[in-house]
C-alpha atoms as a PDB file:
ATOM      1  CA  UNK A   1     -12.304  34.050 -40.236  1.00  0.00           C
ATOM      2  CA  UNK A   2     -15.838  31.729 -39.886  1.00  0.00           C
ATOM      3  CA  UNK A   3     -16.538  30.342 -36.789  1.00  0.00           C
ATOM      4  CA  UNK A   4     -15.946  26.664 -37.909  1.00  0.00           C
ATOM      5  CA  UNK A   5     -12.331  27.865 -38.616  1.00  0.00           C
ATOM      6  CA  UNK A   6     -11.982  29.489 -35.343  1.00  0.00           C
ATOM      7  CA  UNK A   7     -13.242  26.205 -33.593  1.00  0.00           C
ATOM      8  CA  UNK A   8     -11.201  24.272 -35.634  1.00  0.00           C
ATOM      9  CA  UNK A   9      -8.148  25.787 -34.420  1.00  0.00           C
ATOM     10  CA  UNK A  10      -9.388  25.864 -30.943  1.00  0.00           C
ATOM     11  CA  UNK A  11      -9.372  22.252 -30.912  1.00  0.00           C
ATOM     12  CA  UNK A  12      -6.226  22.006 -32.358  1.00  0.00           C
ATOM     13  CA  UNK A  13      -4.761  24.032 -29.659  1.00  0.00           C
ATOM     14  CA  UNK A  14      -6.062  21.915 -27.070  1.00  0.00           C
ATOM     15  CA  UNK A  15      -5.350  18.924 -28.758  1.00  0.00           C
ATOM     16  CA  UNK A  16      -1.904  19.927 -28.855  1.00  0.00           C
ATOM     17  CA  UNK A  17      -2.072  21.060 -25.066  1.00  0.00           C
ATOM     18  CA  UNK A  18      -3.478  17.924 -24.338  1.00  0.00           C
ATOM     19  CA  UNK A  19      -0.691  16.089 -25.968  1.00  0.00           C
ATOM     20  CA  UNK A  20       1.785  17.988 -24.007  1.00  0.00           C
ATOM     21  CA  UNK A  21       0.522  17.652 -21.067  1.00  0.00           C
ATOM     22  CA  UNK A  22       0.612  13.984 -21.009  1.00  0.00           C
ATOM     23  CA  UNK A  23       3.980  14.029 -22.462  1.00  0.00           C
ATOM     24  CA  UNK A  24       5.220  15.965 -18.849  1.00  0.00           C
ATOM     25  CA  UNK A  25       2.900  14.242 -16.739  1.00  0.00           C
ATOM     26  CA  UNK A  26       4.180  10.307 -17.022  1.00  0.00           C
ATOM     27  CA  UNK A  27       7.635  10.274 -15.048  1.00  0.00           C
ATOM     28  CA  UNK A  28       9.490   7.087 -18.025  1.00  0.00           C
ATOM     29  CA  UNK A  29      11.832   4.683 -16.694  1.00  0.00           C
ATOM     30  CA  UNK A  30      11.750   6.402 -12.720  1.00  0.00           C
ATOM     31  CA  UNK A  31       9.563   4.887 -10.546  1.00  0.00           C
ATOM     32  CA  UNK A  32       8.325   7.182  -7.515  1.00  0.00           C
ATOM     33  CA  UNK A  33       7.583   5.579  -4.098  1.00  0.00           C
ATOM     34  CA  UNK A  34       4.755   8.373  -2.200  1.00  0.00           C
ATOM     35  CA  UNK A  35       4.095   7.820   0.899  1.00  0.00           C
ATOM     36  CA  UNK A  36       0.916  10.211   1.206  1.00  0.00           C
ATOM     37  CA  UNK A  37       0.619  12.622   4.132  1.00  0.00           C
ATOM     38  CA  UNK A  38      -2.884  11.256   5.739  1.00  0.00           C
ATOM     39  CA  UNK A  39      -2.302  12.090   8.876  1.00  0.00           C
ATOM     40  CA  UNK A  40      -2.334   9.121  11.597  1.00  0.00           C
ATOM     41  CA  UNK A  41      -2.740   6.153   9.371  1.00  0.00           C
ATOM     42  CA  UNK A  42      -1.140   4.538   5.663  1.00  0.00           C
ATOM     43  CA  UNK A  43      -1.353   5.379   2.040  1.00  0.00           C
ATOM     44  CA  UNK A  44       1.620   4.653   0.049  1.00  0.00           C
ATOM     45  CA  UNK A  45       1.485   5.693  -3.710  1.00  0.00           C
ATOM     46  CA  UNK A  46       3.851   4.048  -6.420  1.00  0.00           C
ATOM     47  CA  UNK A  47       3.604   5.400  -9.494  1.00  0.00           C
ATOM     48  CA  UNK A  48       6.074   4.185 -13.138  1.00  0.00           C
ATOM     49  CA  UNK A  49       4.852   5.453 -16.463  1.00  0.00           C
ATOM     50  CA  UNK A  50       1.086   4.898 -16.023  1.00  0.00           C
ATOM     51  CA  UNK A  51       0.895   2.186 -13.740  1.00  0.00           C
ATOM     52  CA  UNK A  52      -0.317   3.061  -9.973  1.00  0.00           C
ATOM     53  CA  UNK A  53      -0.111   0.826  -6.901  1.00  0.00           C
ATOM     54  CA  UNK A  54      -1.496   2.420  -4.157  1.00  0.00           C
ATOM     55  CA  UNK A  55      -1.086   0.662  -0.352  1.00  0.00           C
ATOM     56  CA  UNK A  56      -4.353   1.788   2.357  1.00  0.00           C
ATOM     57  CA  UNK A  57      -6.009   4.665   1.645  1.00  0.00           C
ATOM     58  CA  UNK A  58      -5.767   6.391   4.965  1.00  0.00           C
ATOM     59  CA  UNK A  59      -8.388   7.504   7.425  1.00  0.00           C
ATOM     60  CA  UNK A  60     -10.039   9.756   5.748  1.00  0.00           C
ATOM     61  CA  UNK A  61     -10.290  12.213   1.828  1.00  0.00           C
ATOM     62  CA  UNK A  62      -6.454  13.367   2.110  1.00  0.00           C
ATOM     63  CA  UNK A  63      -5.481  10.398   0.125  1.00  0.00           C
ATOM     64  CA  UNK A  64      -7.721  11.966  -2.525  1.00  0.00           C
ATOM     65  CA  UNK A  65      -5.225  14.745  -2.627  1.00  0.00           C
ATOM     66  CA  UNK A  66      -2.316  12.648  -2.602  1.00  0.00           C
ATOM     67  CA  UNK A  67      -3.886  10.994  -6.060  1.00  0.00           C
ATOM     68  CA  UNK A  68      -4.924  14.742  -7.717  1.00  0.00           C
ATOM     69  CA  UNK A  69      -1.716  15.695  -6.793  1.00  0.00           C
ATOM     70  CA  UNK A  70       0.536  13.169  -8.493  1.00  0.00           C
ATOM     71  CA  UNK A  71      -1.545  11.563 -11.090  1.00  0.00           C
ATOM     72  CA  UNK A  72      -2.753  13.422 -14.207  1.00  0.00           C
ATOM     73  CA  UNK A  73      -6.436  14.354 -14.278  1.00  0.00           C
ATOM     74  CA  UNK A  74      -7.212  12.130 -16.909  1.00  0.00           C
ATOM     75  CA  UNK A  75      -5.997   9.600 -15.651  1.00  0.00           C
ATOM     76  CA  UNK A  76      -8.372   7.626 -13.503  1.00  0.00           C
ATOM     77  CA  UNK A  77      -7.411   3.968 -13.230  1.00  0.00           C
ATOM     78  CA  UNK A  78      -5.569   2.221 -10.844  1.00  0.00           C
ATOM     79  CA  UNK A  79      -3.957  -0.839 -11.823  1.00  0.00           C
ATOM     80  CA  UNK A  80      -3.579  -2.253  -7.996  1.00  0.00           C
ATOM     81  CA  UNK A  81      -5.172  -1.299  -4.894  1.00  0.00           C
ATOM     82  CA  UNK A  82      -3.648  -3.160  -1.559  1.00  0.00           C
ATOM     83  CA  UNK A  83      -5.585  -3.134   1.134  1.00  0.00           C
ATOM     84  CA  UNK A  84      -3.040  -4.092   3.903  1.00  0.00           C
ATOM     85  CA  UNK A  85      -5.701  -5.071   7.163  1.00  0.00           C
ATOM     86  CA  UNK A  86      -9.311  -3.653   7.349  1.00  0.00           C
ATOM     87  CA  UNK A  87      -9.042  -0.948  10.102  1.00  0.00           C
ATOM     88  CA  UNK A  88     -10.299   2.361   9.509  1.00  0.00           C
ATOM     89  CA  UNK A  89      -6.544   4.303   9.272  1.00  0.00           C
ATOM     90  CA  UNK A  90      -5.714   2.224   6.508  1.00  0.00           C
ATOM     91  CA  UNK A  91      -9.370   1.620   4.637  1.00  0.00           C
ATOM     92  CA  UNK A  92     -11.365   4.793   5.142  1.00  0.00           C
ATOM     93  CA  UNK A  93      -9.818   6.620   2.765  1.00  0.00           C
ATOM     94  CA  UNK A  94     -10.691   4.054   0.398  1.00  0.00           C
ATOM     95  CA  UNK A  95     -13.943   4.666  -0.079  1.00  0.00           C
ATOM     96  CA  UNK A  96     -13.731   8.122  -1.740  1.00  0.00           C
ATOM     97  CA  UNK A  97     -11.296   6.398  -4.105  1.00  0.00           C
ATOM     98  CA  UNK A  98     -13.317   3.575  -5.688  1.00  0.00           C
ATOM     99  CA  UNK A  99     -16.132   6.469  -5.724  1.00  0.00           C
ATOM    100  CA  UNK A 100     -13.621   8.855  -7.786  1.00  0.00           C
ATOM    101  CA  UNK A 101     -10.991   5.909  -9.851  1.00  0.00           C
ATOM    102  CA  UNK A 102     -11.767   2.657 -11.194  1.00  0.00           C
ATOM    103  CA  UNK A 103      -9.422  -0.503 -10.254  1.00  0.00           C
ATOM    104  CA  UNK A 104      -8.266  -2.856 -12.082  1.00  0.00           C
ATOM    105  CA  UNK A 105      -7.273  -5.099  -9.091  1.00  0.00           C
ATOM    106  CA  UNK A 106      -7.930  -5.534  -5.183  1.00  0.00           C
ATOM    107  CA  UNK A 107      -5.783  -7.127  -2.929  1.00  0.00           C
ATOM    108  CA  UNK A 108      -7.408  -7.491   0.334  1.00  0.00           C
ATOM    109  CA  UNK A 109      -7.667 -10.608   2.681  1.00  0.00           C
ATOM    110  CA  UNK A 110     -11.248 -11.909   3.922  1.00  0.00           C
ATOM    111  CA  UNK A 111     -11.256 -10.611   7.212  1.00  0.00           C
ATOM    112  CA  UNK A 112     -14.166  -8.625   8.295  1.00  0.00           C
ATOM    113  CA  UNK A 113     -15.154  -5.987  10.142  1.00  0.00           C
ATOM    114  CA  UNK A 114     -18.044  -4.571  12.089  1.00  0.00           C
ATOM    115  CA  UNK A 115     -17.452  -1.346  11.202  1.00  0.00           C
ATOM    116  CA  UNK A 116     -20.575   0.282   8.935  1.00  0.00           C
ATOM    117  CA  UNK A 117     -18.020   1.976   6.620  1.00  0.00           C
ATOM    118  CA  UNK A 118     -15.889  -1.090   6.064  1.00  0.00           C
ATOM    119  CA  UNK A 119     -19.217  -2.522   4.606  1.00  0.00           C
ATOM    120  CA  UNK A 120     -19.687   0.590   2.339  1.00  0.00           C
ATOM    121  CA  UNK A 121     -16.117  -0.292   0.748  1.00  0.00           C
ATOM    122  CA  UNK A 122     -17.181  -3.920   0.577  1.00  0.00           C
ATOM    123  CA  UNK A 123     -20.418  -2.704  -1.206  1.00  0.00           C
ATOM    124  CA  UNK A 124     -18.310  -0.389  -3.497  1.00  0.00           C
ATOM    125  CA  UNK A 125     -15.618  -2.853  -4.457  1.00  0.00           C
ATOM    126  CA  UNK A 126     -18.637  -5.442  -4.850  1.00  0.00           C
ATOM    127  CA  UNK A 127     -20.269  -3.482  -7.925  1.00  0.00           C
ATOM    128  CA  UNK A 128     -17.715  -2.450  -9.391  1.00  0.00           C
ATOM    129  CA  UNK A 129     -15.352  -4.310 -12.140  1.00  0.00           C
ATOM    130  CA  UNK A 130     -12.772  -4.747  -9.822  1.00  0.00           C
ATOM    131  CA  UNK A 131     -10.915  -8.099  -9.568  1.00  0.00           C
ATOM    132  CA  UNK A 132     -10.745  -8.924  -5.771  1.00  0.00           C
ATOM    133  CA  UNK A 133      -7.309 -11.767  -4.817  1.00  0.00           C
ATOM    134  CA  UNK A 134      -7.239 -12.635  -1.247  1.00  0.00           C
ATOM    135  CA  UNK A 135      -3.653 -12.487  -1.034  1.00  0.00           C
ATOM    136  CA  UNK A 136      -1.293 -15.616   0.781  1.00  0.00           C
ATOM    137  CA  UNK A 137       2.358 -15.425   1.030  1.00  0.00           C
ATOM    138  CA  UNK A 138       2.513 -17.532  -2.399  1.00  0.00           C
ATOM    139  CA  UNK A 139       1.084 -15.574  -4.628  1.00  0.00           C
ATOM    140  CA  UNK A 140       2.930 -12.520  -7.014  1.00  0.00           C
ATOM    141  CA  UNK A 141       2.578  -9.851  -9.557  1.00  0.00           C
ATOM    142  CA  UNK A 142       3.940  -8.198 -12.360  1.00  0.00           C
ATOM    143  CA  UNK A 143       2.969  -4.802 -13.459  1.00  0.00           C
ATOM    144  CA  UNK A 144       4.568  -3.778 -16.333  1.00  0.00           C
ATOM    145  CA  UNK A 145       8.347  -4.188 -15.088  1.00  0.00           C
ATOM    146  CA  UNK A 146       7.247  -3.908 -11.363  1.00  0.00           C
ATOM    147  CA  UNK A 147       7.150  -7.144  -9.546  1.00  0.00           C
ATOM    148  CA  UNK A 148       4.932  -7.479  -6.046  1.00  0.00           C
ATOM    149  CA  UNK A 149       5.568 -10.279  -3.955  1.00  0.00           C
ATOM    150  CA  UNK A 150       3.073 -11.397  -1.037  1.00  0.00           C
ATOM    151  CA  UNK A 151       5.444 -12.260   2.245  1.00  0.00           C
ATOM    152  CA  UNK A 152       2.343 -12.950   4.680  1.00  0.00           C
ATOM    153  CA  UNK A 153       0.243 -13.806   5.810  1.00  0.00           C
ATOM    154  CA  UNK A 154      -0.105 -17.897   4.768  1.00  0.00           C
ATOM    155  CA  UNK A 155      -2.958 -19.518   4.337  1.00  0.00           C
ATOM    156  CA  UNK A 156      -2.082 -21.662   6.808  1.00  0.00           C
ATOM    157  CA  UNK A 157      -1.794 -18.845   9.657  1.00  0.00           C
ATOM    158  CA  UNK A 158      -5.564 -17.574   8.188  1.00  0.00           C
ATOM    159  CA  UNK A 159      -6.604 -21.450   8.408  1.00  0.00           C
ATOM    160  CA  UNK A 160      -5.915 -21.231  12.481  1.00  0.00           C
ATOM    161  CA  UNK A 161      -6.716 -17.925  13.091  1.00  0.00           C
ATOM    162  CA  UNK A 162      -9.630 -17.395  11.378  1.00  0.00           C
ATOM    163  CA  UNK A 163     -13.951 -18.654  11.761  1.00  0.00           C
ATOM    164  CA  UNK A 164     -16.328 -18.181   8.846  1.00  0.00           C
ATOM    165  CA  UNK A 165     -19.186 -16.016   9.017  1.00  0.00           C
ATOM    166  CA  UNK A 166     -21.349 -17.656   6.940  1.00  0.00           C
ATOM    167  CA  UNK A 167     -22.993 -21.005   7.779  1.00  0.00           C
ATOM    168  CA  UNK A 168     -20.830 -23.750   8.422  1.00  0.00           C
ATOM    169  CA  UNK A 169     -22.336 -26.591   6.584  1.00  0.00           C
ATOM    170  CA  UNK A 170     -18.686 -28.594   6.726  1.00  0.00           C
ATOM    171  CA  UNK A 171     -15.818 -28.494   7.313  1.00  0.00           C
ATOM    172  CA  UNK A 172     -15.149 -28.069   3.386  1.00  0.00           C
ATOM    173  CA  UNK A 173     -16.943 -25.177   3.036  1.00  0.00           C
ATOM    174  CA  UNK A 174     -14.998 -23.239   5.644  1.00  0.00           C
ATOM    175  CA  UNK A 175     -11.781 -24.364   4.378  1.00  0.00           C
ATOM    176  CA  UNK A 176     -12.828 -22.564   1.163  1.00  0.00           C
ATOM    177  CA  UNK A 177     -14.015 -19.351   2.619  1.00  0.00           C
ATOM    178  CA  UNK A 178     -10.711 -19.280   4.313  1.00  0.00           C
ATOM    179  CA  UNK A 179      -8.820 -19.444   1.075  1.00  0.00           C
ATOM    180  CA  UNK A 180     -10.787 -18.439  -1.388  1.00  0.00           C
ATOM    181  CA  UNK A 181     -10.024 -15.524  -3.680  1.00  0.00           C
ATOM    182  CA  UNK A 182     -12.730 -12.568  -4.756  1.00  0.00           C
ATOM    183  CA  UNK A 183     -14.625 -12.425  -1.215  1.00  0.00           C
ATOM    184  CA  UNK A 184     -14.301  -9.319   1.294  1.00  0.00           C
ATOM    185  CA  UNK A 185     -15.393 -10.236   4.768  1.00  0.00           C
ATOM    186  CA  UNK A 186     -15.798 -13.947   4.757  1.00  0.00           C
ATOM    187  CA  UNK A 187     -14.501 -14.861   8.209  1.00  0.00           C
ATOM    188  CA  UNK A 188     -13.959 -13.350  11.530  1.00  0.00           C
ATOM    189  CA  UNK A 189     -11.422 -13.634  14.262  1.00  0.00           C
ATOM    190  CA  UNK A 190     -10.468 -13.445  17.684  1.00  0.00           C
ATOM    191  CA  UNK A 191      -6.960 -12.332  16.429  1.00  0.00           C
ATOM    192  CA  UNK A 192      -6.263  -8.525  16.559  1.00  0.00           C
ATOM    193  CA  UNK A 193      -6.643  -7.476  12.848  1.00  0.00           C
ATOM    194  CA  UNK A 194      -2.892  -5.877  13.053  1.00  0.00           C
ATOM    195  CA  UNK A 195      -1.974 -10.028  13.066  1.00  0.00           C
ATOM    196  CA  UNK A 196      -3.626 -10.264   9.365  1.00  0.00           C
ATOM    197  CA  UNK A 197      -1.796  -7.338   8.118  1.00  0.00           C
ATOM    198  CA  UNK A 198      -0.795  -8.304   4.608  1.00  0.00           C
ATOM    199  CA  UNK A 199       3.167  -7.605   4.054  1.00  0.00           C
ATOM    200  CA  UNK A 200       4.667  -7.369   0.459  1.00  0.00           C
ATOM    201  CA  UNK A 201       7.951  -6.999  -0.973  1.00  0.00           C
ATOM    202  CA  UNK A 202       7.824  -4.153  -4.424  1.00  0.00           C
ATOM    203  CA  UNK A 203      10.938  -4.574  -6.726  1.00  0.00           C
ATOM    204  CA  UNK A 204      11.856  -2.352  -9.368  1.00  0.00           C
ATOM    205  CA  UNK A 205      15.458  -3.855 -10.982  1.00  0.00           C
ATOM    206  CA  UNK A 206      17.565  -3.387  -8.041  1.00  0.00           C
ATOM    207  CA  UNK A 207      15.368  -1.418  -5.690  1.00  0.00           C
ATOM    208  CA  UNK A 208      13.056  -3.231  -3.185  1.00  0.00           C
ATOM    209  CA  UNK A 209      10.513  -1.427  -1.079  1.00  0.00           C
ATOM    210  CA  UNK A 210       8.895  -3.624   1.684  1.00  0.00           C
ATOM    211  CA  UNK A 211       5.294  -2.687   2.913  1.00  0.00           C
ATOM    212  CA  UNK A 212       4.845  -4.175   6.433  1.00  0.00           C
ATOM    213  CA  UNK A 213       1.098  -2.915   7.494  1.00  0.00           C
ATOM    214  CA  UNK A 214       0.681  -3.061  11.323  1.00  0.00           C
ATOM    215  CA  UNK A 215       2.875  -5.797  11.861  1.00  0.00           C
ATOM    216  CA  UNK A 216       3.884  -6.572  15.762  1.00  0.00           C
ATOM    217  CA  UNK A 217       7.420  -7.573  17.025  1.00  0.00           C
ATOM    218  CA  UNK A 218       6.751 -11.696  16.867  1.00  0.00           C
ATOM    219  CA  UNK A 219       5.167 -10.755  13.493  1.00  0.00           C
ATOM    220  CA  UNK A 220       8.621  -8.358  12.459  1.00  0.00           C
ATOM    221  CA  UNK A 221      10.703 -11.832  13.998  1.00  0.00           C
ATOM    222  CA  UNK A 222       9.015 -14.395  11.851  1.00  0.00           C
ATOM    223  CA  UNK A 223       9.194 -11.635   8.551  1.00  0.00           C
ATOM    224  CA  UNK A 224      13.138 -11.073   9.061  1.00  0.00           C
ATOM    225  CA  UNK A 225      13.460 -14.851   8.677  1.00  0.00           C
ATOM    226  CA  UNK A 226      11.611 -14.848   5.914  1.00  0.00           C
ATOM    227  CA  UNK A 227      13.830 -12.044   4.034  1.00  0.00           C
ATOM    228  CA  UNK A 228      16.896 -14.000   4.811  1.00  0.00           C
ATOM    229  CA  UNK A 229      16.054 -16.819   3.034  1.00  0.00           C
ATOM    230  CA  UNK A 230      14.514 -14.997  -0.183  1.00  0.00           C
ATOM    231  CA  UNK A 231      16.601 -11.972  -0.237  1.00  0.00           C
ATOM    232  CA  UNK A 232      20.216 -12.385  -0.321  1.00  0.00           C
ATOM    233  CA  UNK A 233      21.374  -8.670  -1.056  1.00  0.00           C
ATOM    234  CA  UNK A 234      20.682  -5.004   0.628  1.00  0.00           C
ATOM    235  CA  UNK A 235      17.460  -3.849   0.959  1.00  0.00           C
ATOM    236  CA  UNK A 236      16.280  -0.099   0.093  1.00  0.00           C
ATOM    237  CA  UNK A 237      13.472   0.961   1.760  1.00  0.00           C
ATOM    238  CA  UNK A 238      10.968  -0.352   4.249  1.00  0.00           C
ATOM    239  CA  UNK A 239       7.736   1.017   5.570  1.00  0.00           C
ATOM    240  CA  UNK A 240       8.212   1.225   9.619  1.00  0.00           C
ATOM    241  CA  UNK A 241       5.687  -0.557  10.974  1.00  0.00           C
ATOM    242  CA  UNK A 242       3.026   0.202  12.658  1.00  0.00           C
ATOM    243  CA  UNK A 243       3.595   4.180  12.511  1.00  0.00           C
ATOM    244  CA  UNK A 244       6.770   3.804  14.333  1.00  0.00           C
ATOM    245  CA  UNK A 245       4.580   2.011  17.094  1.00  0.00           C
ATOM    246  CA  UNK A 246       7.165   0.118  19.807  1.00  0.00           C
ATOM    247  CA  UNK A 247       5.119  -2.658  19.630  1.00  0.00           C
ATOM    248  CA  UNK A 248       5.640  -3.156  15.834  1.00  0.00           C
ATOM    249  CA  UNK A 249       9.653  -3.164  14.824  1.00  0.00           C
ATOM    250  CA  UNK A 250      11.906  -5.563  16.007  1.00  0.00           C
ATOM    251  CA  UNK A 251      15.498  -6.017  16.181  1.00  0.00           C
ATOM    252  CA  UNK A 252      15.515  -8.927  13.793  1.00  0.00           C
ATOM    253  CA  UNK A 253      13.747  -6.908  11.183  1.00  0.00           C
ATOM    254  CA  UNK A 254      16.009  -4.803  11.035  1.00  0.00           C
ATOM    255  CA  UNK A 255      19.044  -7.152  10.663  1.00  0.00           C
ATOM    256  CA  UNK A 256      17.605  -8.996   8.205  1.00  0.00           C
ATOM    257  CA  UNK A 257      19.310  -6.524   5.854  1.00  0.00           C
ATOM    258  CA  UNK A 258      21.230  -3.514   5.186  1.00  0.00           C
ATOM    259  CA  UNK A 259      18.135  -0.897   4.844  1.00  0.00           C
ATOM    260  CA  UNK A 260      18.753   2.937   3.856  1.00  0.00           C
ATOM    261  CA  UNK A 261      15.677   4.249   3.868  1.00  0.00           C
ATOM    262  CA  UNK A 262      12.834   3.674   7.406  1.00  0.00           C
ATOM    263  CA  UNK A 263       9.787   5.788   6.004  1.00  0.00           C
ATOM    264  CA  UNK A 264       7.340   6.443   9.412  1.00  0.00           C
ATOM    265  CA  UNK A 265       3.657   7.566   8.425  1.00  0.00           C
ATOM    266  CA  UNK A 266       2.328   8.748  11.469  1.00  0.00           C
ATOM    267  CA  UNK A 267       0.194  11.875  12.701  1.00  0.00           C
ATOM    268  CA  UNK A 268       1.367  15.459  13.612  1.00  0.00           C
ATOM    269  CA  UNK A 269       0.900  15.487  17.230  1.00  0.00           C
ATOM    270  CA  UNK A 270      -1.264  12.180  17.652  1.00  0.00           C
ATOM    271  CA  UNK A 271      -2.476  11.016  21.043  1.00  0.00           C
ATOM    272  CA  UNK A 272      -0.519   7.651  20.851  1.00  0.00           C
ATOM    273  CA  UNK A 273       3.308   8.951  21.232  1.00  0.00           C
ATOM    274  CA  UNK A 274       4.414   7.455  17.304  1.00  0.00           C
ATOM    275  CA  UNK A 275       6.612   7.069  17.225  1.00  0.00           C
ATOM    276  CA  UNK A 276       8.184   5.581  19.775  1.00  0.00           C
ATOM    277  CA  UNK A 277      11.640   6.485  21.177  1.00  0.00           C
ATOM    278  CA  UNK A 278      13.057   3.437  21.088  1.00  0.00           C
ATOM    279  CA  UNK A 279      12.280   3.010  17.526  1.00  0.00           C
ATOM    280  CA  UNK A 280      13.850   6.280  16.463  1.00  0.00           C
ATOM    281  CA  UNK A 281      16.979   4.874  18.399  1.00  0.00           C
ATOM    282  CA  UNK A 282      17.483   1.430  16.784  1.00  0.00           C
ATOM    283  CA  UNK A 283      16.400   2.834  13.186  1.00  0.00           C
ATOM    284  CA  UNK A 284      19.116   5.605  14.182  1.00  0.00           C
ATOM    285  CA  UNK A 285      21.654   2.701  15.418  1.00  0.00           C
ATOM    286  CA  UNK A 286      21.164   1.020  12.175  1.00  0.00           C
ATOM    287  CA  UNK A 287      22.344   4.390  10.339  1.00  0.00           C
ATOM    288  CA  UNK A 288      19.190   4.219   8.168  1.00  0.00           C
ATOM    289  CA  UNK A 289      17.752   7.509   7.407  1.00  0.00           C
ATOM    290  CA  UNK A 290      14.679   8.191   8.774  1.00  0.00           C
ATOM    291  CA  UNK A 291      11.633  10.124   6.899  1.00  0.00           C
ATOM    292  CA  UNK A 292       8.553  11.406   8.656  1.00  0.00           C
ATOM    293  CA  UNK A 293       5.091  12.510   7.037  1.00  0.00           C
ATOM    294  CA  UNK A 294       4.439  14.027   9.992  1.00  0.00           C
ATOM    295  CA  UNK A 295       7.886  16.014   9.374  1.00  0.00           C
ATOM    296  CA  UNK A 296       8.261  16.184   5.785  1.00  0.00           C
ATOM    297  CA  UNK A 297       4.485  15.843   4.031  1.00  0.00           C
ATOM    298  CA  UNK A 298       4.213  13.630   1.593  1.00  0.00           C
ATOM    299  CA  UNK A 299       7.999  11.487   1.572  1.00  0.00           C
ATOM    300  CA  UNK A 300       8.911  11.043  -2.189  1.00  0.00           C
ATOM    301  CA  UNK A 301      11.418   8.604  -3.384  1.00  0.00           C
ATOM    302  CA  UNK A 302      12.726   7.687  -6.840  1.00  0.00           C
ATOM    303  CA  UNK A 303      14.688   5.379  -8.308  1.00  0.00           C
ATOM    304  CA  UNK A 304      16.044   4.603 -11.681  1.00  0.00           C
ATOM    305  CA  UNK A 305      15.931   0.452 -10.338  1.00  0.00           C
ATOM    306  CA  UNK A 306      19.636   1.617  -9.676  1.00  0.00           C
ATOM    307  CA  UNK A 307      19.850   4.680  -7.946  1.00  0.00           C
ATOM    308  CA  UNK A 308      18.459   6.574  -5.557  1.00  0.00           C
ATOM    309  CA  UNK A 309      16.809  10.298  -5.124  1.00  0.00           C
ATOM    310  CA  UNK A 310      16.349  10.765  -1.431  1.00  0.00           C
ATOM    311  CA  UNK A 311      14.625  14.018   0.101  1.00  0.00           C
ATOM    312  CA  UNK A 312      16.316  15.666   2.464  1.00  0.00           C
ATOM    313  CA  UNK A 313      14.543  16.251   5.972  1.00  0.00           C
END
């Protein structure tokens, strides 16, 4: 046999590899909430066919792993990026991404930070072809048959909270920094950056997921009214706040529906006792089953938009 026939069949072979491969790879109809193992901070992973939504990166490369891990190597776009508040457990890991993946689309608010890293993902995100939104509570998405709805903050909580870093020439130009979409770091704020913490509601047919950030307990109040008005049914699954902090789930939050699932990503042994007791008591109160990274690894869900594969812990 020549050569050219030998490589001709060689690439035929892998060709057909290839093929199957990507045929075992792509999960169809299920769509599979992650939330990554980081260690003390947030990435969240949601992955249907070949669409990716992935919520904070973490504080460091282990949400790197999380992506080789679940995505096929080929594969090197993500459709939606959601940065949820700019501190360094939730946007460090960030950076390795947008180095490694292209994006099709940011979601970040405007605040800054002074942090020399943040400015590195600003710089990152700011040549590449990514599509930066500065999220409000009006705006949604649809990806594919996922739907992503912003809950808060509202433009006008960033209008009150919030002072421009670039020269104030009038009072129109601030207004416009403050609610403008495609800038990263346009205004600063007195407010702790947990307060900004963008919160969205992910719906896939009958399955909801909500993603609350660092949200504190007046912020958790406000958010249960909020799901009261718009959601009139049982709710699946909901990020814990705050990493399970005491400070970050309330009461009302939690009786704003009839939630199964209270996913906690938190550190093995971290130095800041998450999470707390009392939040392991109220979740427990609530009979919603509680799952740990810090536990468990990586927490994978699925869901048909019907059903529900829960790990057991």
């Amino acid at each position: 046999m020549s050569n050219r026939w030998k490589l001709f069949i060689f690439l035929l072979v892998l060709m057909a590899v290839t093929l199957w491969l990507a045929a075992i790879s792509y999960p169809g109809r299920n769509l599979r909430v992650i939330a990554c193992d980081v260690g003390q901070g947030d990435a969240f992973l949601v992955i249907r066919g070949k669409t990716e939504i992935l919520v904070d990166g973490g504080p460091g490369n282990k949400v790197i792993n999380c992506l080789n891990n679940y995505l096929p190597f080929w594969d090197r776009e993500i459709e939606v990026i959601v940065l949820t508040h700019p501190q360094a457990d939730h946007y460090s890991g960030l950076i390795e991404v947008f180095e490694n993946y292209s994006v099709k689309y940011f979601l970040a608010n405007a605040l800054d930070s002074s942090s020399s890293n943040y400015s590195v993902l600003k710089s990152l995100v700011g040549g590449s072809q990514t599509v930066i939104i500065n999220p409000t509570s009006s705006v949604s998405m649809r990806l594919d048959l996922i739907y992503l709805d912003i809950l808060s903050p509202s433009s006008e909580f960033l209008a009150d909270n919030s002072v421009t870093t670039y020269e104030q020439k009038d009072r129109r130009t601030k207004e416009l920094y403050q609610t403008n979409n495609g800038v990263l770091g346009a205004y600063t704020s007195e407010q702790d950056p947990n307060q900004f913490s963008i919160v969205a509601m992910l719906s896939y047919g009958e399955f909801d997921a909500l993603f609350t950030g660092d949200i504190d307990n007046k912020l958790s109040d406000d958010l249960a009214e909020i799901i009261k008005q718009k959601y009139n049914k049982p709710l699946e699954y909901i990020k814990v706040p705050h990493h399970g902090s005491k400070n970050g789930l309330s009461q009302s939050l939690l009786g704003s529906s009839n939630w199964k699932i209270g996913v906690i990503s938190v550190g093995k042994n971290n130095s800041y006792g998450h999470p707390h007791q009392e939040v392991l008591k109220i979740l427990g109160e609530k009979d919603i089953k509680i799952l740990r990274t810090d536990e468990m690894g990586d927490v994978v869900i699925a869901t048909d938009g019907k059903n529900l594969i829960i790990p057991e812990n």
